[in-house]
C-alpha atoms as a PDB file:
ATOM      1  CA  UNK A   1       0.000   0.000   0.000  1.00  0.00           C
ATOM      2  CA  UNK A   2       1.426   3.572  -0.873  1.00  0.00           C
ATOM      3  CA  UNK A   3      -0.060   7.210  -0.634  1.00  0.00           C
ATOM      4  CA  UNK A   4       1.124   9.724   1.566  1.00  0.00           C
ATOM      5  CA  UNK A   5       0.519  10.447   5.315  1.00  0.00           C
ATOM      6  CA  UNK A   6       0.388  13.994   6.563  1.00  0.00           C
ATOM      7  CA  UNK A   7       0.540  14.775  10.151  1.00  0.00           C
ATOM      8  CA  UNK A   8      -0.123  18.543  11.195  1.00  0.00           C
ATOM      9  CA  UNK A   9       1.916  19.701  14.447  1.00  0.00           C
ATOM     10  CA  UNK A  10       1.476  22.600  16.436  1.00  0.00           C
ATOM     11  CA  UNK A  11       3.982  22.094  18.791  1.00  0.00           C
ATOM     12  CA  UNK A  12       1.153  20.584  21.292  1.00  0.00           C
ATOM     13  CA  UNK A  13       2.004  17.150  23.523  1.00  0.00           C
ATOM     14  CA  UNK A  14      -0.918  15.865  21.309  1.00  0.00           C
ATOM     15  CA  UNK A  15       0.770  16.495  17.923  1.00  0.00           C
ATOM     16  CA  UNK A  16       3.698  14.993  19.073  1.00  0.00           C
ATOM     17  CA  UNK A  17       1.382  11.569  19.891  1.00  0.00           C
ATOM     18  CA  UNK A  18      -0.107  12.514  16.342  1.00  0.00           C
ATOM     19  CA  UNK A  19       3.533  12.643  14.584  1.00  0.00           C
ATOM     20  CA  UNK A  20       4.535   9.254  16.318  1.00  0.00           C
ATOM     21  CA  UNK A  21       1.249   7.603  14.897  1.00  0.00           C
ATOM     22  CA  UNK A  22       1.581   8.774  11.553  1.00  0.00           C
ATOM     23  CA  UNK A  23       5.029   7.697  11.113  1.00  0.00           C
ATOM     24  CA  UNK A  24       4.118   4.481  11.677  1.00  0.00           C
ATOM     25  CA  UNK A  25       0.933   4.029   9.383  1.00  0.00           C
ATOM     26  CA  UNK A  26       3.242   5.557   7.045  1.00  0.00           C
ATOM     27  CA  UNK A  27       5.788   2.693   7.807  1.00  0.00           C
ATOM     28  CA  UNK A  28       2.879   0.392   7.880  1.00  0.00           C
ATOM     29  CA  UNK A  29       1.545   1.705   4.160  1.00  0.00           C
ATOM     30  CA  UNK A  30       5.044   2.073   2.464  1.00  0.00           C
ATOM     31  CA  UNK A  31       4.646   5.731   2.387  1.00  0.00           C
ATOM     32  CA  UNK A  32       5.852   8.579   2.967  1.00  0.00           C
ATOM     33  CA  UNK A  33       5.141  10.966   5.768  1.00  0.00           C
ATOM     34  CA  UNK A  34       4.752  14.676   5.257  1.00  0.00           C
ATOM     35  CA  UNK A  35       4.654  17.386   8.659  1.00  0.00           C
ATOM     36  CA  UNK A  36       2.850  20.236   8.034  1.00  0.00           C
ATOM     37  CA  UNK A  37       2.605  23.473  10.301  1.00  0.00           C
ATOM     38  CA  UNK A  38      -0.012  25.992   9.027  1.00  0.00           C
ATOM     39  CA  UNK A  39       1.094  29.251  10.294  1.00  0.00           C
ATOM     40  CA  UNK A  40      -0.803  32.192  11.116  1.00  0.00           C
ATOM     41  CA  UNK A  41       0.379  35.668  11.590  1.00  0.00           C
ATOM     42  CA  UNK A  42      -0.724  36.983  14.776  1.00  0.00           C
ATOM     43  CA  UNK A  43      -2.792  40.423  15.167  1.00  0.00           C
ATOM     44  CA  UNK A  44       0.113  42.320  16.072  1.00  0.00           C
ATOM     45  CA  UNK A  45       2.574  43.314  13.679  1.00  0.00           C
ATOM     46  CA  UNK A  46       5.128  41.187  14.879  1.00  0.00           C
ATOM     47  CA  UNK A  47       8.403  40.421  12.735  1.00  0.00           C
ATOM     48  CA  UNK A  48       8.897  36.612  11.257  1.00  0.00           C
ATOM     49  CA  UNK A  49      12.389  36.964  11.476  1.00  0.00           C
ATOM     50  CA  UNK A  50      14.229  37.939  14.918  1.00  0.00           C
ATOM     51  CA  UNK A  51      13.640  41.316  16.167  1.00  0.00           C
ATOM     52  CA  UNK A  52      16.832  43.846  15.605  1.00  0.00           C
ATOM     53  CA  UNK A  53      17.541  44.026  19.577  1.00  0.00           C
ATOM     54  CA  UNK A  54      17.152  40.724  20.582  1.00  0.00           C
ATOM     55  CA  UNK A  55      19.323  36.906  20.353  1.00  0.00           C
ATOM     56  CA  UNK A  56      19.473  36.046  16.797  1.00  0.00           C
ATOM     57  CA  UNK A  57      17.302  32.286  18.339  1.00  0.00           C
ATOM     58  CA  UNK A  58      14.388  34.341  18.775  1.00  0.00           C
ATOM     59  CA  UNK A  59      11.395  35.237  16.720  1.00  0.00           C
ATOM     60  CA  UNK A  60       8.337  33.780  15.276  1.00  0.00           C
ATOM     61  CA  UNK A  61      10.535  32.167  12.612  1.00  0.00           C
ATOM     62  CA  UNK A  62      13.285  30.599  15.013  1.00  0.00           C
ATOM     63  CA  UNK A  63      10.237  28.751  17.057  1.00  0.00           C
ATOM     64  CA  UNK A  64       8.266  27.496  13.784  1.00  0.00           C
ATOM     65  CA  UNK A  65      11.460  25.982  12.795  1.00  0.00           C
ATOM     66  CA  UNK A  66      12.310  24.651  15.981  1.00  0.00           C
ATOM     67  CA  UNK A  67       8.762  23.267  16.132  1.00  0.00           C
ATOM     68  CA  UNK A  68       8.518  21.563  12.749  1.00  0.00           C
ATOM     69  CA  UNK A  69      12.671  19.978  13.551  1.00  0.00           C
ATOM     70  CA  UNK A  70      11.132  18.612  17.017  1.00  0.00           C
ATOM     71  CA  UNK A  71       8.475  16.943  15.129  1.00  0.00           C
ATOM     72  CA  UNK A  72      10.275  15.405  11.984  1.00  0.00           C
ATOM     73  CA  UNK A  73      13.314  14.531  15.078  1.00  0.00           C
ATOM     74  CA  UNK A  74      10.458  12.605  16.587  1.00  0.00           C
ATOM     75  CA  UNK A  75       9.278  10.841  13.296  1.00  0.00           C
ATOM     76  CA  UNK A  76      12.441   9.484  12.428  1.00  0.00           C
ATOM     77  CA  UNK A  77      13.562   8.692  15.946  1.00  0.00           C
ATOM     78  CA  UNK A  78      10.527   6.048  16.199  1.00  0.00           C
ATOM     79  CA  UNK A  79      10.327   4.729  12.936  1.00  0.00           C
ATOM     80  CA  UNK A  80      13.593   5.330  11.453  1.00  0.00           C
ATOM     81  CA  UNK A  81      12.738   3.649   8.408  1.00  0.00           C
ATOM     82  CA  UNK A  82      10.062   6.028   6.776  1.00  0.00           C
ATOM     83  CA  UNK A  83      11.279   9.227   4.747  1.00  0.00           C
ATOM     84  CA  UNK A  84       9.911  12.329   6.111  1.00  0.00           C
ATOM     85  CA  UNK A  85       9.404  15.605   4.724  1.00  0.00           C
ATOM     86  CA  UNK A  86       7.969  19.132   6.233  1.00  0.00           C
ATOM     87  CA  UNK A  87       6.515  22.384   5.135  1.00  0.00           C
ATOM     88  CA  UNK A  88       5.401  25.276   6.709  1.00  0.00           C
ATOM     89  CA  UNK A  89       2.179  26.780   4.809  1.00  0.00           C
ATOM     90  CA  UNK A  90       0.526  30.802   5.522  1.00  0.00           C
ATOM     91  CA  UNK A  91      -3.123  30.305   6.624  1.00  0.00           C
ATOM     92  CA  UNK A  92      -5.807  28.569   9.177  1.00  0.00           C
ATOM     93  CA  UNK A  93      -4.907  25.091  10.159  1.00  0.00           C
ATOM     94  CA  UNK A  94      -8.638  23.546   8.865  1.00  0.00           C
ATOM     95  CA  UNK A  95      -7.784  25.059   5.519  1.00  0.00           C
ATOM     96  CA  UNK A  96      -4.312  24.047   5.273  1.00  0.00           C
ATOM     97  CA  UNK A  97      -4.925  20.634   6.270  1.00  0.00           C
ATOM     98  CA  UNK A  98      -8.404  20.141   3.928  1.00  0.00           C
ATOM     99  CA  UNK A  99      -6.198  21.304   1.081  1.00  0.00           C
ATOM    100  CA  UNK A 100      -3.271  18.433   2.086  1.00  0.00           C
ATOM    101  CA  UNK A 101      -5.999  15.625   2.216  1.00  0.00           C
ATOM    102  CA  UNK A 102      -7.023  15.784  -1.654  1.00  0.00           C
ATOM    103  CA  UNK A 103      -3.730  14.175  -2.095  1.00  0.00           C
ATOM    104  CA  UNK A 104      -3.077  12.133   0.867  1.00  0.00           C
ATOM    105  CA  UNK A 105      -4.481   8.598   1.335  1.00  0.00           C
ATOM    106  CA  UNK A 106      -4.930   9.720   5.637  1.00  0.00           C
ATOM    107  CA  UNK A 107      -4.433  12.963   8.142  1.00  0.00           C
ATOM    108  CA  UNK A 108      -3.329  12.783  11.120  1.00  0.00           C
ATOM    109  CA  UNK A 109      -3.997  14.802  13.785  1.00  0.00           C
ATOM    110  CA  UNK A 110      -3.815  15.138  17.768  1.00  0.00           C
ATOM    111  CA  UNK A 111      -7.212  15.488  19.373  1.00  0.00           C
ATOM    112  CA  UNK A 112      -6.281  18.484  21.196  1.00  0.00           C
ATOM    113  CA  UNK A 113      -3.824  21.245  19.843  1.00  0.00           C
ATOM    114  CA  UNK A 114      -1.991  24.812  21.963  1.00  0.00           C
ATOM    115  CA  UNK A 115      -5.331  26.645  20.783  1.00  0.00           C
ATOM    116  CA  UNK A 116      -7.805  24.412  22.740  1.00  0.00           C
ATOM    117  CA  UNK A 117      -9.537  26.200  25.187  1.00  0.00           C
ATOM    118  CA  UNK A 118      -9.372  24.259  28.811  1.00  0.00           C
ATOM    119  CA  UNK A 119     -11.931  21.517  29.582  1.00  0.00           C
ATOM    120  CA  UNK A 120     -12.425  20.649  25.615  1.00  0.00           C
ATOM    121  CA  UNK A 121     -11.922  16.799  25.289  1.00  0.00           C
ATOM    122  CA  UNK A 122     -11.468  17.720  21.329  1.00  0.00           C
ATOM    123  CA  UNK A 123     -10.277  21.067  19.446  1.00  0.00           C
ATOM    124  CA  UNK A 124     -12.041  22.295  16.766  1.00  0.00           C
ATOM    125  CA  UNK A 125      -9.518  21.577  13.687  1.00  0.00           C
ATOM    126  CA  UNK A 126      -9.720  17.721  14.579  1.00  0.00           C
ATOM    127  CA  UNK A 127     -13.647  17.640  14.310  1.00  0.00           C
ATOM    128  CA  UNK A 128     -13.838  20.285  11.189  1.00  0.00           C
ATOM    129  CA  UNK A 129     -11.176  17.995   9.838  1.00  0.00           C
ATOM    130  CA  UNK A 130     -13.282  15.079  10.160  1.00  0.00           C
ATOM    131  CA  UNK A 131     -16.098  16.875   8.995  1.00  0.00           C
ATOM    132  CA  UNK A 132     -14.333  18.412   5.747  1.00  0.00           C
ATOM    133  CA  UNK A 133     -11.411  16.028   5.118  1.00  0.00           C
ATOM    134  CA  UNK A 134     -11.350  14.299   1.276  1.00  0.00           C
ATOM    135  CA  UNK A 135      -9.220  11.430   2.807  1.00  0.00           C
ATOM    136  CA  UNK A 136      -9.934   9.221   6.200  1.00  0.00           C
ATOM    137  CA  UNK A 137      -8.694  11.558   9.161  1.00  0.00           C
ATOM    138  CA  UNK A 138      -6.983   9.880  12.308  1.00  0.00           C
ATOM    139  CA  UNK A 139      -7.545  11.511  15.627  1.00  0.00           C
ATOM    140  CA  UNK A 140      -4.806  10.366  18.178  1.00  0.00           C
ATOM    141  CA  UNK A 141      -4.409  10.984  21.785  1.00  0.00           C
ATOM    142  CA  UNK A 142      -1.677  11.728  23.874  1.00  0.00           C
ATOM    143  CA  UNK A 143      -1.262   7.759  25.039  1.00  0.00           C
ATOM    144  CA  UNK A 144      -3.043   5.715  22.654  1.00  0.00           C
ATOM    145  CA  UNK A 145      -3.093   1.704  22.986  1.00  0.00           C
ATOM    146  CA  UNK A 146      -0.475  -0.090  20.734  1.00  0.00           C
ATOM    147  CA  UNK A 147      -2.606  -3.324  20.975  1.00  0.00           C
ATOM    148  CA  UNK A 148      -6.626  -4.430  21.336  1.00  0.00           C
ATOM    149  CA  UNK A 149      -8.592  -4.875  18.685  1.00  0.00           C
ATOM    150  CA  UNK A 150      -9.420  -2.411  15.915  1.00  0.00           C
ATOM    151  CA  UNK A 151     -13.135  -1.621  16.487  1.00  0.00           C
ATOM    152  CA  UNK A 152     -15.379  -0.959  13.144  1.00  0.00           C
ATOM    153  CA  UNK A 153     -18.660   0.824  14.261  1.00  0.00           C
ATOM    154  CA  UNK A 154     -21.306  -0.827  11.213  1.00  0.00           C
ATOM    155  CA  UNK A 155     -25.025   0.822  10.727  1.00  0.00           C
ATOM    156  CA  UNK A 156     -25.477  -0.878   7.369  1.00  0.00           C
ATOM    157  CA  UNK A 157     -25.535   2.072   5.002  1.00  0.00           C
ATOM    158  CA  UNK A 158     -24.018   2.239   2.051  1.00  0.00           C
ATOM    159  CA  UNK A 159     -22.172   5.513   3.165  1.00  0.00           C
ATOM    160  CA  UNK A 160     -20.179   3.611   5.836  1.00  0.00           C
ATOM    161  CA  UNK A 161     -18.879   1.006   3.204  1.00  0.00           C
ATOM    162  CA  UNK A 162     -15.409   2.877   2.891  1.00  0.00           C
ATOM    163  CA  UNK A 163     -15.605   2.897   6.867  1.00  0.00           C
ATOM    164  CA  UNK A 164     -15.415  -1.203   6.490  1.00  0.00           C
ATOM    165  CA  UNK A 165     -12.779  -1.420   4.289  1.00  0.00           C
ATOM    166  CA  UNK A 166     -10.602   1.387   5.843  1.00  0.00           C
ATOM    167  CA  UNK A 167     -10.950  -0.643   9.243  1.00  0.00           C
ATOM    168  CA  UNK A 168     -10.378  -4.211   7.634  1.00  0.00           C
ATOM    169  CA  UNK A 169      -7.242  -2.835   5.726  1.00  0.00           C
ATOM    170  CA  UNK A 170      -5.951  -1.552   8.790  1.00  0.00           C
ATOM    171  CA  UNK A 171      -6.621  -4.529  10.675  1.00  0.00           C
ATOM    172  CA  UNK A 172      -4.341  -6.190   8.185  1.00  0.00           C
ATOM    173  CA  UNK A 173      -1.692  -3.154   8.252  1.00  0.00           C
ATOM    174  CA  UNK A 174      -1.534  -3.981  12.220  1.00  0.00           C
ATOM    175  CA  UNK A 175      -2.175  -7.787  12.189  1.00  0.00           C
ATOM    176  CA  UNK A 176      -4.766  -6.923  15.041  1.00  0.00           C
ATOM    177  CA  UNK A 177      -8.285  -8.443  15.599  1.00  0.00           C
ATOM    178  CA  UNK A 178     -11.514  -6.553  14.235  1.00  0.00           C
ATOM    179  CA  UNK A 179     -14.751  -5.977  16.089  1.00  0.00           C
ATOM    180  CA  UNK A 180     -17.510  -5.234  13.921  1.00  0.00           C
ATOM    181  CA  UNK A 181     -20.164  -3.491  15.834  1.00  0.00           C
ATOM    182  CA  UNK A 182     -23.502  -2.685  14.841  1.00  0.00           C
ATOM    183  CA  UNK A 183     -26.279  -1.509  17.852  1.00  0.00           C
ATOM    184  CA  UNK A 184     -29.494  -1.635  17.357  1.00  0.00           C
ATOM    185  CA  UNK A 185     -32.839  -0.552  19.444  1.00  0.00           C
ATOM    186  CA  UNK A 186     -36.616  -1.194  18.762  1.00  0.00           C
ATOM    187  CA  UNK A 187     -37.159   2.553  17.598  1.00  0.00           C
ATOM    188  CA  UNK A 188     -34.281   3.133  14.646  1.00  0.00           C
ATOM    189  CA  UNK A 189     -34.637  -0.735  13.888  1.00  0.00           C
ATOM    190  CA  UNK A 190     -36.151  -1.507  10.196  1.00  0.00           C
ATOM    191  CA  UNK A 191     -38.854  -3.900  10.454  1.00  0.00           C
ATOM    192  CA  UNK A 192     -38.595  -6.998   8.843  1.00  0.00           C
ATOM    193  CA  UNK A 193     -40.952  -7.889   6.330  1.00  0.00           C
ATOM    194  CA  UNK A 194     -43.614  -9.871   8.600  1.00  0.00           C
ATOM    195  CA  UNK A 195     -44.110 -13.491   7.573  1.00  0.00           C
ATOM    196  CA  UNK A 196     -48.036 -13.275   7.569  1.00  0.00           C
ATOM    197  CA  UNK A 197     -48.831 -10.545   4.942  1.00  0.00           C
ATOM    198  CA  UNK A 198     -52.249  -9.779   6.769  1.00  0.00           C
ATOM    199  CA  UNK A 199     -50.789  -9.348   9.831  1.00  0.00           C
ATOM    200  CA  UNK A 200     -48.404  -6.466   8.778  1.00  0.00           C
ATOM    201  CA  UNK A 201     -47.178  -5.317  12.267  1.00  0.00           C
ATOM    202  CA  UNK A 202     -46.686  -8.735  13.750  1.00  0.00           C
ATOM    203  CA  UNK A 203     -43.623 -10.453  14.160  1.00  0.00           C
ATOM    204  CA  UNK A 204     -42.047 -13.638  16.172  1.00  0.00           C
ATOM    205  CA  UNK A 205     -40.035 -13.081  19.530  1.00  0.00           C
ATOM    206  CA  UNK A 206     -36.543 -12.458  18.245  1.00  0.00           C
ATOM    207  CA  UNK A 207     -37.136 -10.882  14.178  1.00  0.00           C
ATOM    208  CA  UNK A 208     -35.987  -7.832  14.859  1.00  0.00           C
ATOM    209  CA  UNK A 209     -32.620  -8.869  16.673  1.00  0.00           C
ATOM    210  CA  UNK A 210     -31.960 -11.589  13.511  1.00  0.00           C
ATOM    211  CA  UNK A 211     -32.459  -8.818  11.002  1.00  0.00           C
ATOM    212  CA  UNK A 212     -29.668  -6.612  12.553  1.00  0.00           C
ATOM    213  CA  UNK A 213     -27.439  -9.812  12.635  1.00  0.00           C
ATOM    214  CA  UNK A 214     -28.150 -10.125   9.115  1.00  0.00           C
ATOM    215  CA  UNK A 215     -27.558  -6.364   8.662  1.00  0.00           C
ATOM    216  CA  UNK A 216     -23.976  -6.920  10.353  1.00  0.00           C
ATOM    217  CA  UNK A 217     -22.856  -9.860   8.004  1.00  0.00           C
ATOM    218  CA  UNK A 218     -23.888  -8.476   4.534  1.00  0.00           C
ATOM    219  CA  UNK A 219     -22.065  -4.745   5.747  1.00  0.00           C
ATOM    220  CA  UNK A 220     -18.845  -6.917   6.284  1.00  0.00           C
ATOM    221  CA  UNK A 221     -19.552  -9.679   3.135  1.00  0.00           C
ATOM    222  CA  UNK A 222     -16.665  -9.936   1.117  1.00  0.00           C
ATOM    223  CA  UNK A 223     -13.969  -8.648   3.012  1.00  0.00           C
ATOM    224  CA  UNK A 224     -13.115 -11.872   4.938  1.00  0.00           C
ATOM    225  CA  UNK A 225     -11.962 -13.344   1.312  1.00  0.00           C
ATOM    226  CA  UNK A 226      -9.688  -9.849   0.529  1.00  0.00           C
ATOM    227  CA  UNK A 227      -8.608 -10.104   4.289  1.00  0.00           C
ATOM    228  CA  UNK A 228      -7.939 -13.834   5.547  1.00  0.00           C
ATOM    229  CA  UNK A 229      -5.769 -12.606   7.936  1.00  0.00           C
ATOM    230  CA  UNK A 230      -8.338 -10.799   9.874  1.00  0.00           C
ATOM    231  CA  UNK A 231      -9.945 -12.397  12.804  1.00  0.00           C
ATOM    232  CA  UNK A 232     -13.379 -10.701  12.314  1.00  0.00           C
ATOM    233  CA  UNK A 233     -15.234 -10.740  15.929  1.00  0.00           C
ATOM    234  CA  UNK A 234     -19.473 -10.007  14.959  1.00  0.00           C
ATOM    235  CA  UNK A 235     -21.042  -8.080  18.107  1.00  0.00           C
ATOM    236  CA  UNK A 236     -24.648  -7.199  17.601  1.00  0.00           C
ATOM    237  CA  UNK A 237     -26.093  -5.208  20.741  1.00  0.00           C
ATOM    238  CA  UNK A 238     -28.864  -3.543  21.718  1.00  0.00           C
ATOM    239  CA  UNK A 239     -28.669  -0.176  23.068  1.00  0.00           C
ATOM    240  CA  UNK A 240     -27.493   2.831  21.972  1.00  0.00           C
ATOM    241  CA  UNK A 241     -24.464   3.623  19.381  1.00  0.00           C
ATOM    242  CA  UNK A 242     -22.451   6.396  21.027  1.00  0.00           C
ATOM    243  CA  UNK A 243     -22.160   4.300  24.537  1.00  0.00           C
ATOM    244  CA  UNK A 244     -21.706   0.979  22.848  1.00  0.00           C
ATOM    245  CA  UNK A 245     -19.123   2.502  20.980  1.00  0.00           C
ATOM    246  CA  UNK A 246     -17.107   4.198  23.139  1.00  0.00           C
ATOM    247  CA  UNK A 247     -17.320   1.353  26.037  1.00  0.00           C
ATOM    248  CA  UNK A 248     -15.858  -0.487  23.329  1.00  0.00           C
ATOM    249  CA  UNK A 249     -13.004   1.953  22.521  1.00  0.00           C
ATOM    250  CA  UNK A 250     -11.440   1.329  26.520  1.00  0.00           C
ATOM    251  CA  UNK A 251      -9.614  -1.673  24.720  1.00  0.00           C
ATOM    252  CA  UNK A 252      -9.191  -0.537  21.473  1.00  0.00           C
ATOM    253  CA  UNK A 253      -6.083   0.259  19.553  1.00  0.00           C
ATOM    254  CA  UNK A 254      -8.185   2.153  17.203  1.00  0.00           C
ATOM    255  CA  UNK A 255     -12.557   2.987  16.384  1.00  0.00           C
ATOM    256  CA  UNK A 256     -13.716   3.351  12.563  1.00  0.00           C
ATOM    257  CA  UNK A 257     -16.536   4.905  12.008  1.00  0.00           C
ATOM    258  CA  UNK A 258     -18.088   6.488   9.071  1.00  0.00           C
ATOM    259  CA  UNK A 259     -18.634  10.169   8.983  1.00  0.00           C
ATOM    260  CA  UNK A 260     -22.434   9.945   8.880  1.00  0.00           C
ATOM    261  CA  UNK A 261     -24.474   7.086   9.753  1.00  0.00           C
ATOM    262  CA  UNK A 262     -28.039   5.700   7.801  1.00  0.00           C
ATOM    263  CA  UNK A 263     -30.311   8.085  10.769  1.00  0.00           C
ATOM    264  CA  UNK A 264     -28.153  11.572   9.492  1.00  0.00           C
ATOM    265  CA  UNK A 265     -29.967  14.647   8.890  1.00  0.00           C
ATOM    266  CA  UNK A 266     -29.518  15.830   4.889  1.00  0.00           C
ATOM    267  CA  UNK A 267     -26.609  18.534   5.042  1.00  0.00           C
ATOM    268  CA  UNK A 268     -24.814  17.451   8.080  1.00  0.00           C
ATOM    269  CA  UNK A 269     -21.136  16.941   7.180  1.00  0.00           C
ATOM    270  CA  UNK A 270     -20.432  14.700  10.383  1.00  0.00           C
ATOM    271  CA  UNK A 271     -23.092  12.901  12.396  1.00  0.00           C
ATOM    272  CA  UNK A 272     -24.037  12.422  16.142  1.00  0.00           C
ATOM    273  CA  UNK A 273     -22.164   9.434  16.989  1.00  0.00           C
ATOM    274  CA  UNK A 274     -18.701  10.561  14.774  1.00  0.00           C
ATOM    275  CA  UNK A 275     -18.628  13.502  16.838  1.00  0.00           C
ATOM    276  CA  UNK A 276     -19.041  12.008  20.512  1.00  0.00           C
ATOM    277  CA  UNK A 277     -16.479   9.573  19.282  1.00  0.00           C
ATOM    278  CA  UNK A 278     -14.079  12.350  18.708  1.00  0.00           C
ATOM    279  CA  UNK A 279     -15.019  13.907  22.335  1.00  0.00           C
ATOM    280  CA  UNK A 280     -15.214  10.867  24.373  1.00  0.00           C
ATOM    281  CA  UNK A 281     -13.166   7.812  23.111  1.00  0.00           C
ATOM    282  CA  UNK A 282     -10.172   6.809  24.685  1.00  0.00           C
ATOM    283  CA  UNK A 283      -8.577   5.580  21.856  1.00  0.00           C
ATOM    284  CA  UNK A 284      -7.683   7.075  18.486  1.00  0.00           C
ATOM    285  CA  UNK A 285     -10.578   7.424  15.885  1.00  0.00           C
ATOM    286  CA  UNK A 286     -10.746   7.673  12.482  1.00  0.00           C
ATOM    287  CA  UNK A 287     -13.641   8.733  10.807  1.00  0.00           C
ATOM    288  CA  UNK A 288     -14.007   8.190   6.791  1.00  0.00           C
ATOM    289  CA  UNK A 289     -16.385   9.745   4.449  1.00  0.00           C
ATOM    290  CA  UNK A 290     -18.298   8.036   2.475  1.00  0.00           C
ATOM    291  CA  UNK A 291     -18.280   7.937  -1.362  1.00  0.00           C
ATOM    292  CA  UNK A 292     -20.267  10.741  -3.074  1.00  0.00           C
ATOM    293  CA  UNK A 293     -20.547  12.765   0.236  1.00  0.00           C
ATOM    294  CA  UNK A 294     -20.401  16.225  -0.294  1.00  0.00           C
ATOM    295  CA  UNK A 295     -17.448  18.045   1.107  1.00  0.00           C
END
């Protein structure tokens, strides 16, 4: 597998986390890995460069570049194997980063950058990112897990297919176990088609729980064959998808989810349980769009 990973850094304990997971899916995919810093220029008409009266180390410049080294230092110190790259780029972080995932094959980012305001469990680029990202978009935390299973949150739309194969290819990449979840409750259920026509409403003790099992296998059909590696672990429950989910993501190495699931209002760019995800895992997520999704 090749394509290119970008990280973007910020100089935050979190982007670090972000540039040591990167360089390894890049090591993982046989690519390479790119650092980005998007820089704005503050308010205040303060000089790039360092000022005329003070130590030639100082100045907006002097820490950018100290940044970005730190970061690529920290890339090749962990996976010394992968050929890194940097650039610094004028503008907001969400833009400079949305423009670097039409040619990337993933982002990474930290789930909490120096901007975040105190409290937030997520800063804004990471979820706008998610939201507005033409490639999947990794969201790491300081400490993630470097084992448990890779967990694959299923709803059976046909948005979420590229979730599925994202999560089964990175199963592979990380010769880990995959839990493929799908929850299910008696009011966003579809009904079955009942088995006597005049009875319309009616349905045996159990229909509704063997139509979401059904749901489950046909999302994940196929892949098993591309994937034989993959120890594929089936978990249907019933209760709700944002708690199922991110109960699920204690032992996790890693949650997929799509960017909107099949109960998504028309115009949202990321749904309800994508965006708890990103608040209240405690693992890395990665949330992928789905094909023809508008950006």
């Amino acid at each position: 597998m090749t394509g290119l990973v970008v990280v973007g850094v910020d100089g935050s304990a979190s982007s670090l986390a972000a540039v040591e997971a990167a360089a390894r899916e890049a090591r993982l995919r046989g690519a390479g890995l790119r650092v980005v810093h998007a820089f704005v220029w503050p308010a205040t008409h303060v000089p790039f460069g360092s000022p005329p009266l003070g130590p030639p180390e100082s100045g907006l410049q002097n820490m950018v570049d100290r940044m970005v080294a730190e970061a690529v230092e920290r890339a090749r110190t962990v996976w010394p194997e992968v050929d890194v790259s940097h650039v610094v780029l004028s503008g907001e972080p969400l833009t400079v980063l949305e423009a670097q995932s039409r040619a990337a094959a993933l982002v990474v980012v930290g789930s909490r950058g120096m901007g975040a305001f105190v409290g937030l469990l997520v800063g804004s680029t990471a979820v706008h990112l998610a939201a507005h990202g033409r490639c999947p978009v990794l969201v790491v935390r300081e400490q993630p897990h470097t084992d448990g299973p890779i967990v694959l949150g299923i709803d059976g739309s046909a948005a979420g297919q590229k979730a599925v194969d994202f999560a089964f290819a990175e199963a592979s990449l990380r010769n880990a176990p995959l839990v493929a979840l799908h929850t299910w409750t008696t009011w966003n259920a579809p009904m079955p088609a009942p088995q006597d026509p005049s009875m319309p409403y009616a349905n045996p003790p159990g229909a509704l729980a063997e139509e979401e099992e059904r749901l489950l296998a046909e999302a994940v059909a196929g892949r098993q064959e591309r994937y034989p590696g993959v120890a594929v672990d089936h978990r249907v429950v019933h209760g709700g998808t944002r708690e199922a989910l991110i109960e699920a993501s204690r032992s996790a190495q890693l949650v997929v989810v799509g960017a909107r699931g099949r109960g998504g209002f028309a115009g949202l760019l990321l749904g309800s349980v994508s965006q708890a995800l990103l608040h209240h895992a405690h693992s890395p997520v990665a949330v992928v769009r789905g094909a023809g999704e508008r950006h």
